[in-house]
Protein backbone atom coordinates (compact mmCIF):
# COMPACT_ATOMS: atom_id res chain seq x y z
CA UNK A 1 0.00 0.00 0.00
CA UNK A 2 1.23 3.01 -1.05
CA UNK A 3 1.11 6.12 0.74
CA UNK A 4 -0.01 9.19 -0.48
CA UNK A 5 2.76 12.52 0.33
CA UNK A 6 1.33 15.28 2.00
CA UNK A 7 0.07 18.32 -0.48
CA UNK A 8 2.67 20.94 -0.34
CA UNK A 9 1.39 24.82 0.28
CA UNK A 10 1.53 26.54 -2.68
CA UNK A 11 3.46 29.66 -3.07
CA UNK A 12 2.29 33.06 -3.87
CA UNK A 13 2.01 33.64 -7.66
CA UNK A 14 2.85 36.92 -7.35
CA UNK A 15 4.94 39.41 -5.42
CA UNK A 16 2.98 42.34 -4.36
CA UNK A 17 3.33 45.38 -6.54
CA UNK A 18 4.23 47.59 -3.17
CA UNK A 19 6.94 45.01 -2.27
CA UNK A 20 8.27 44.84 -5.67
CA UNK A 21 8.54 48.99 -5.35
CA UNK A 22 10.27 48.92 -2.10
CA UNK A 23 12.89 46.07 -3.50
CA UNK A 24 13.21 48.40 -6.36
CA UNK A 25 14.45 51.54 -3.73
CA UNK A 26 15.98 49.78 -1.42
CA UNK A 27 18.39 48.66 -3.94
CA UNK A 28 19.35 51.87 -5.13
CA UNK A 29 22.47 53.42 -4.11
CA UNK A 30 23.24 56.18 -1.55
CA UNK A 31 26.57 57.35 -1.17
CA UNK A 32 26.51 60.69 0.31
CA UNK A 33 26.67 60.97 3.88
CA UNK A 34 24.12 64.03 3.66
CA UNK A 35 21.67 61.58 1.54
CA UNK A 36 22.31 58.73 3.63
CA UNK A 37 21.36 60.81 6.89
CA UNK A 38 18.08 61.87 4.91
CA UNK A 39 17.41 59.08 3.75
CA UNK A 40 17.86 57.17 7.62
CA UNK A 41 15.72 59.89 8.73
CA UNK A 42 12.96 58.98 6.80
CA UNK A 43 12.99 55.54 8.29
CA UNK A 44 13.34 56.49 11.68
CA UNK A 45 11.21 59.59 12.39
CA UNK A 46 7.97 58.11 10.81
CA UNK A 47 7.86 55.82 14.57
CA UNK A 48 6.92 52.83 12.71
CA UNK A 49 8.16 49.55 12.95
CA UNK A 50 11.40 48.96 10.49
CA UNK A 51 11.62 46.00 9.15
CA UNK A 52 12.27 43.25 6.20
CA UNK A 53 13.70 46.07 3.05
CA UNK A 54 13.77 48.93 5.09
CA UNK A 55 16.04 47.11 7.95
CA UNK A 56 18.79 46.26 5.88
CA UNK A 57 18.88 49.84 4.16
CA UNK A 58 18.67 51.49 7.72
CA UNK A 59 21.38 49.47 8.84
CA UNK A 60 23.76 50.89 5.89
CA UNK A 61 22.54 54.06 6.76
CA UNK A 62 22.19 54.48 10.74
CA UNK A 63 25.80 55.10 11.61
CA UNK A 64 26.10 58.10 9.13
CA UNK A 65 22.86 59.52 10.89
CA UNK A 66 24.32 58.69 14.80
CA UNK A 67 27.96 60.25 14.31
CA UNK A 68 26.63 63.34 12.66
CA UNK A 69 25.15 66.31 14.35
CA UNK A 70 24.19 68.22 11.56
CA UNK A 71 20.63 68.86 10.89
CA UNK A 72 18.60 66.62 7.94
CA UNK A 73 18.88 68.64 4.57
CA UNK A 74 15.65 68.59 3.01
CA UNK A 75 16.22 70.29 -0.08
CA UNK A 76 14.31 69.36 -3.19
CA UNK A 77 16.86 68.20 -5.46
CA UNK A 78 17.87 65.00 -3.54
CA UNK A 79 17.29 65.52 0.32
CA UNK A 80 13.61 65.64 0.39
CA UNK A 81 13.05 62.46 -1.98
CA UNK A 82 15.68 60.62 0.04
CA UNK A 83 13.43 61.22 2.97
CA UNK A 84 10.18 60.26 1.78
CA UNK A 85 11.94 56.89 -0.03
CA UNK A 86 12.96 56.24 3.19
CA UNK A 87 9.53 57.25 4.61
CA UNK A 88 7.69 54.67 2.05
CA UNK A 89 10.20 51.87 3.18
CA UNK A 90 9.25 52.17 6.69
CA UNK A 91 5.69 53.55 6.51
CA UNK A 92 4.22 53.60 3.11
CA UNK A 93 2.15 51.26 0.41
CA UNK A 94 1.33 51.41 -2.90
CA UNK A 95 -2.11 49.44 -4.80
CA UNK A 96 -1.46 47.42 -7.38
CA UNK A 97 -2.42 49.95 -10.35
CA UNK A 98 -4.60 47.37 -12.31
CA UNK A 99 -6.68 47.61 -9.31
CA UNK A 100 -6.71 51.46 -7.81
CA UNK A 101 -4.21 54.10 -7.79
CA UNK A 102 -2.94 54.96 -4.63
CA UNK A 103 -0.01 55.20 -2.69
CA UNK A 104 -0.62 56.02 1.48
CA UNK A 105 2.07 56.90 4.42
CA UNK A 106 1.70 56.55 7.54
CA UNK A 107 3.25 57.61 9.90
CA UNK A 108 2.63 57.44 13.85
CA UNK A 109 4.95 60.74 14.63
CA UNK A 110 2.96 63.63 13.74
CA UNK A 111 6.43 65.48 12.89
CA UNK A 112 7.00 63.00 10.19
CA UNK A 113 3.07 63.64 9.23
CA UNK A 114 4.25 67.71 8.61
CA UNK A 115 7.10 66.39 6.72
CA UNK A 116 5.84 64.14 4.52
CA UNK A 117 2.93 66.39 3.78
CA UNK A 118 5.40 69.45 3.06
CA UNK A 119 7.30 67.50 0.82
CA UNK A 120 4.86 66.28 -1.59
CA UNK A 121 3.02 70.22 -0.61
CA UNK A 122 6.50 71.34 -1.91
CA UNK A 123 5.82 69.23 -5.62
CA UNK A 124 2.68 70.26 -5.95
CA UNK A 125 1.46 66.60 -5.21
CA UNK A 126 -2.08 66.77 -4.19
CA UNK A 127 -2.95 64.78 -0.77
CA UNK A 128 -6.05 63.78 1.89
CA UNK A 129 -4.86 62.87 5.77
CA UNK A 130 -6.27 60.93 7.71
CA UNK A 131 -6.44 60.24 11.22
CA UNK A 132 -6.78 56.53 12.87
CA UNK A 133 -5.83 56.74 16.37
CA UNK A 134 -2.31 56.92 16.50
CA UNK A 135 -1.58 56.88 12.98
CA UNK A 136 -1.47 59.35 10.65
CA UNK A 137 -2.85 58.54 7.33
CA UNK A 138 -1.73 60.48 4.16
CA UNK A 139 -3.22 59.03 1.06
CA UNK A 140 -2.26 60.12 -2.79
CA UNK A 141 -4.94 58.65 -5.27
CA UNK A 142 -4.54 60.25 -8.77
CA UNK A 143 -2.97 58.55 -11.29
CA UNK A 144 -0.57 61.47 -12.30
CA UNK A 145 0.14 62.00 -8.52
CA UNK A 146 1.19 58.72 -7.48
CA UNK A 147 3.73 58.56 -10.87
CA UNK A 148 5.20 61.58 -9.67
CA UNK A 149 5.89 59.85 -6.45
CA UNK A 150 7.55 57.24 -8.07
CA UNK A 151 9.83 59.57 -9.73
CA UNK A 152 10.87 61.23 -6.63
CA UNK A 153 11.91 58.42 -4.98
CA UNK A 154 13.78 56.74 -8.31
CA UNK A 155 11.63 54.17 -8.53
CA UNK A 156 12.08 54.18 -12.76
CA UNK A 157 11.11 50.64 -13.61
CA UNK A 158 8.36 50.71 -11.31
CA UNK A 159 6.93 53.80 -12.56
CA UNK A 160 7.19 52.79 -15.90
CA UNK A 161 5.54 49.62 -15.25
CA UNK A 162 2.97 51.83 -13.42
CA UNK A 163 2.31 53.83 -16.46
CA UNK A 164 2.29 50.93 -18.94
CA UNK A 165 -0.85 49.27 -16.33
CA UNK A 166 -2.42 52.82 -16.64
CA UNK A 167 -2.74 53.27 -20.57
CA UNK A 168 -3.73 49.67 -20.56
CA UNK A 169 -6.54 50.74 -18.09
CA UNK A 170 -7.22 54.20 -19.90
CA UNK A 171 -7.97 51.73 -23.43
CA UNK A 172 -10.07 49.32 -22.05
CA UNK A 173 -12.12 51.83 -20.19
CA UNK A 174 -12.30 53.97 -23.64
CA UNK A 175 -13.12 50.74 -25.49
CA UNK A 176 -15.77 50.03 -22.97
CA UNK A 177 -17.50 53.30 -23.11
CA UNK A 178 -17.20 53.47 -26.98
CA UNK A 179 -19.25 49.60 -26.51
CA UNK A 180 -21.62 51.10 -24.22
CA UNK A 181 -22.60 54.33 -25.91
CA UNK A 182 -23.14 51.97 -29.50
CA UNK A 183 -25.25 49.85 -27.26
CA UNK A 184 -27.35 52.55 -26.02
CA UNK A 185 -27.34 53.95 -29.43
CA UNK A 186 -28.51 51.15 -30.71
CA UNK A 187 -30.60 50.07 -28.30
CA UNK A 188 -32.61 53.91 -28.63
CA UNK A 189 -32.91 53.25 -32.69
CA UNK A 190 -34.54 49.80 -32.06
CA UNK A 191 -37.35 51.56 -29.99
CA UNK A 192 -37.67 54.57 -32.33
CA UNK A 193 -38.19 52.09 -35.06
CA UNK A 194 -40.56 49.95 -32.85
CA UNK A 195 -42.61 53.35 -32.11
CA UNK A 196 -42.95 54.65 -35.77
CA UNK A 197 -44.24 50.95 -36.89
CA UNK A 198 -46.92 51.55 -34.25
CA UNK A 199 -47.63 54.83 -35.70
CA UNK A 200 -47.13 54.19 -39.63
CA UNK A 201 -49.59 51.33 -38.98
CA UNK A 202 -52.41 52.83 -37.31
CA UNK A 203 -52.35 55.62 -39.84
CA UNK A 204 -52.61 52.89 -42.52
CA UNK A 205 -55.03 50.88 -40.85
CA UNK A 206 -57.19 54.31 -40.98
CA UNK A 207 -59.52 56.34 -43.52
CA UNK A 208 -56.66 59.02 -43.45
CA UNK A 209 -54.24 56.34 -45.70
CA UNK A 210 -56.80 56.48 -48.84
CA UNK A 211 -55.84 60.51 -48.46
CA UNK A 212 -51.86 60.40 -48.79
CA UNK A 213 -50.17 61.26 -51.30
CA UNK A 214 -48.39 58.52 -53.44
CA UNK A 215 -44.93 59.41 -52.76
CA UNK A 216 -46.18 58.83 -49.02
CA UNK A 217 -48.44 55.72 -49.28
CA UNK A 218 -46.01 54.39 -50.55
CA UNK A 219 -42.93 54.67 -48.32
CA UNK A 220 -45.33 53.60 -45.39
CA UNK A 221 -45.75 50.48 -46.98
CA UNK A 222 -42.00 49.96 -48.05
CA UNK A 223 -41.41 50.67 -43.93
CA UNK A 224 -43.88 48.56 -42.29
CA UNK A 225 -42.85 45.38 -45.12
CA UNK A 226 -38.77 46.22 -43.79
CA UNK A 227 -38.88 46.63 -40.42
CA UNK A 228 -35.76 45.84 -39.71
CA UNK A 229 -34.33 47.64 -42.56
CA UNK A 230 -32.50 51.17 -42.16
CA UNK A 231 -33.81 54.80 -43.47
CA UNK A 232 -31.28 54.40 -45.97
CA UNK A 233 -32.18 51.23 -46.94
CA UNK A 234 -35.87 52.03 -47.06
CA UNK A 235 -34.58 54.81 -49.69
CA UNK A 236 -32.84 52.23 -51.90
CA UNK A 237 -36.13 49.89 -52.00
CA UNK A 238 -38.21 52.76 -53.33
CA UNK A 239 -39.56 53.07 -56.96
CA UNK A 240 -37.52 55.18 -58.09
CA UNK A 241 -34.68 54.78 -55.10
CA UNK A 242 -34.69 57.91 -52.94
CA UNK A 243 -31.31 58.90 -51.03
CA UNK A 244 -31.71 58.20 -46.77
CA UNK A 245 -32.28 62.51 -46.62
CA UNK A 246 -35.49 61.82 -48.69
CA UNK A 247 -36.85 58.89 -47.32
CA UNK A 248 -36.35 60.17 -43.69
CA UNK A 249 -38.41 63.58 -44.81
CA UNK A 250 -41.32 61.26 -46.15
CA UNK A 251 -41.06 59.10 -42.93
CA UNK A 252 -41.00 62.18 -40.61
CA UNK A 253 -44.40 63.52 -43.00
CA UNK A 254 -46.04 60.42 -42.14
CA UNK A 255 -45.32 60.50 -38.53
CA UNK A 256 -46.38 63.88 -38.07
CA UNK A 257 -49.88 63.11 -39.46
CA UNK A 258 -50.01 59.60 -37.73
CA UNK A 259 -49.78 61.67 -34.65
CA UNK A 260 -52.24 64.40 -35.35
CA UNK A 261 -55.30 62.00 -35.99
């Protein structure tokens, strides 16, 4: 008898899109002792757990920020985006962009809160906080917004791969409302058609059809015959063929006194 091996746990298809962000960062270099320092501080001043990515960057980085005593440099050109790459290590996630865009910090320190918030203030990066007890929530949810953000912090790849997610998104929404306005289109012509056999009908059915003109009488009976046909295909199956311009005139005629009996 044979016996049967237990069913190994399968592994996660795929690595979330915020981890694959922070990998991205935490790779990149930092060799200033200036950057390093911001970059420390933006780990550390948040008041967050550091951990997994953003433990083994802090621990390049920590010495630089104990032996110094000079204050964190948050200039624009590279200070500031040091600190809030080091801020999303310790603190922040990004959704996957096939489902949402948005990228949150948050931060338990209220100081890091100000900072954070004048920083992406400072790039014209549009924001909502949040509070949840403790934490402070800042959350970035346009599209534009949160692939600025991924600049800043030198995440290239990722933004890239961001942006390729979002036209893919932007075409299939576009394709979907192109579907949905034919459909309603569509669906609008099939009930005008539906009403103006009603009305064609009961005007034929009536003493009033003995009094139309010829040109009339008969395109009300080329319509009701076709009723699945087009005003331009009505035209064609007129003797003599009339263009769709005339034929819709001689439909409209008939409506018009349909209506008025």
């Amino acid at each position: 008898m044979t016996s049967k091996s237990p069913k190994q746990p399968e592994k996660d298809k795929q690595e979330s899109f915020s981890r694959i962000v922070k990998a991205e960062v935490a790779a990149l270099p930092v060799k200033k002792a200036e950057d390093k320092r911001s970059l420390a501080s933006g780990m550390i001043m948040p008041g967050t757990a550091v951990k997994d990515l953003a433990e083994e960057v802090l621990s390049k980085c920590k010495d630089e920020l104990n032996k110094s005593s000079e204050k964190i440099s948050l200039d624009p050109k590279n200070g500031a985006r040091l600190f809030l790459r080091g801020a999303f290590l310790a603190c922040g996630y990004i959704t996957d962009p096939k489902a949402a865009y948005r990228i949150e910090f948050r931060p338990v320190n209220p100081e890091a809160a100000d900072v954070i918030t004048g920083i992406l203030a400072g790039f014209d990066i549009p924001y909502t906080e949040a509070r949840r007890g403790e934490v402070h929530a800042i959350y970035v949810s346009s599209g534009d917004a949160v692939s600025d953000i991924l600049g800043l912090m030198g995440a290239s790849t990722a933004r890239l791969n961001f942006e390729n997610i979002r036209i893919e998104r932007e075409v299939y929404s576009d394709i979907n409302r192109a579907v949905n306005c034919d459909s309603g289109n569509t669906g609008r012509q099939a009930e005008a058609a539906v009403r103006r056999g009603e009305l064609i009908g009961k005007l034929l059915d009536s003493p009033e059809a003995e009094k139309l003109p010829r040109s009339l009488y008969e395109a009300a009976v080329v319509h009701q015959q076709n009723p699945g046909a087009s005003i331009a295909e009505l035209g064609k199956m007129m003797n003599p063929p009339i263009g769709k311009s005339g034929m819709n005139h001689r439909l409209t005629r008939l409506l018009e006194i349909a209506e008025s009996m």
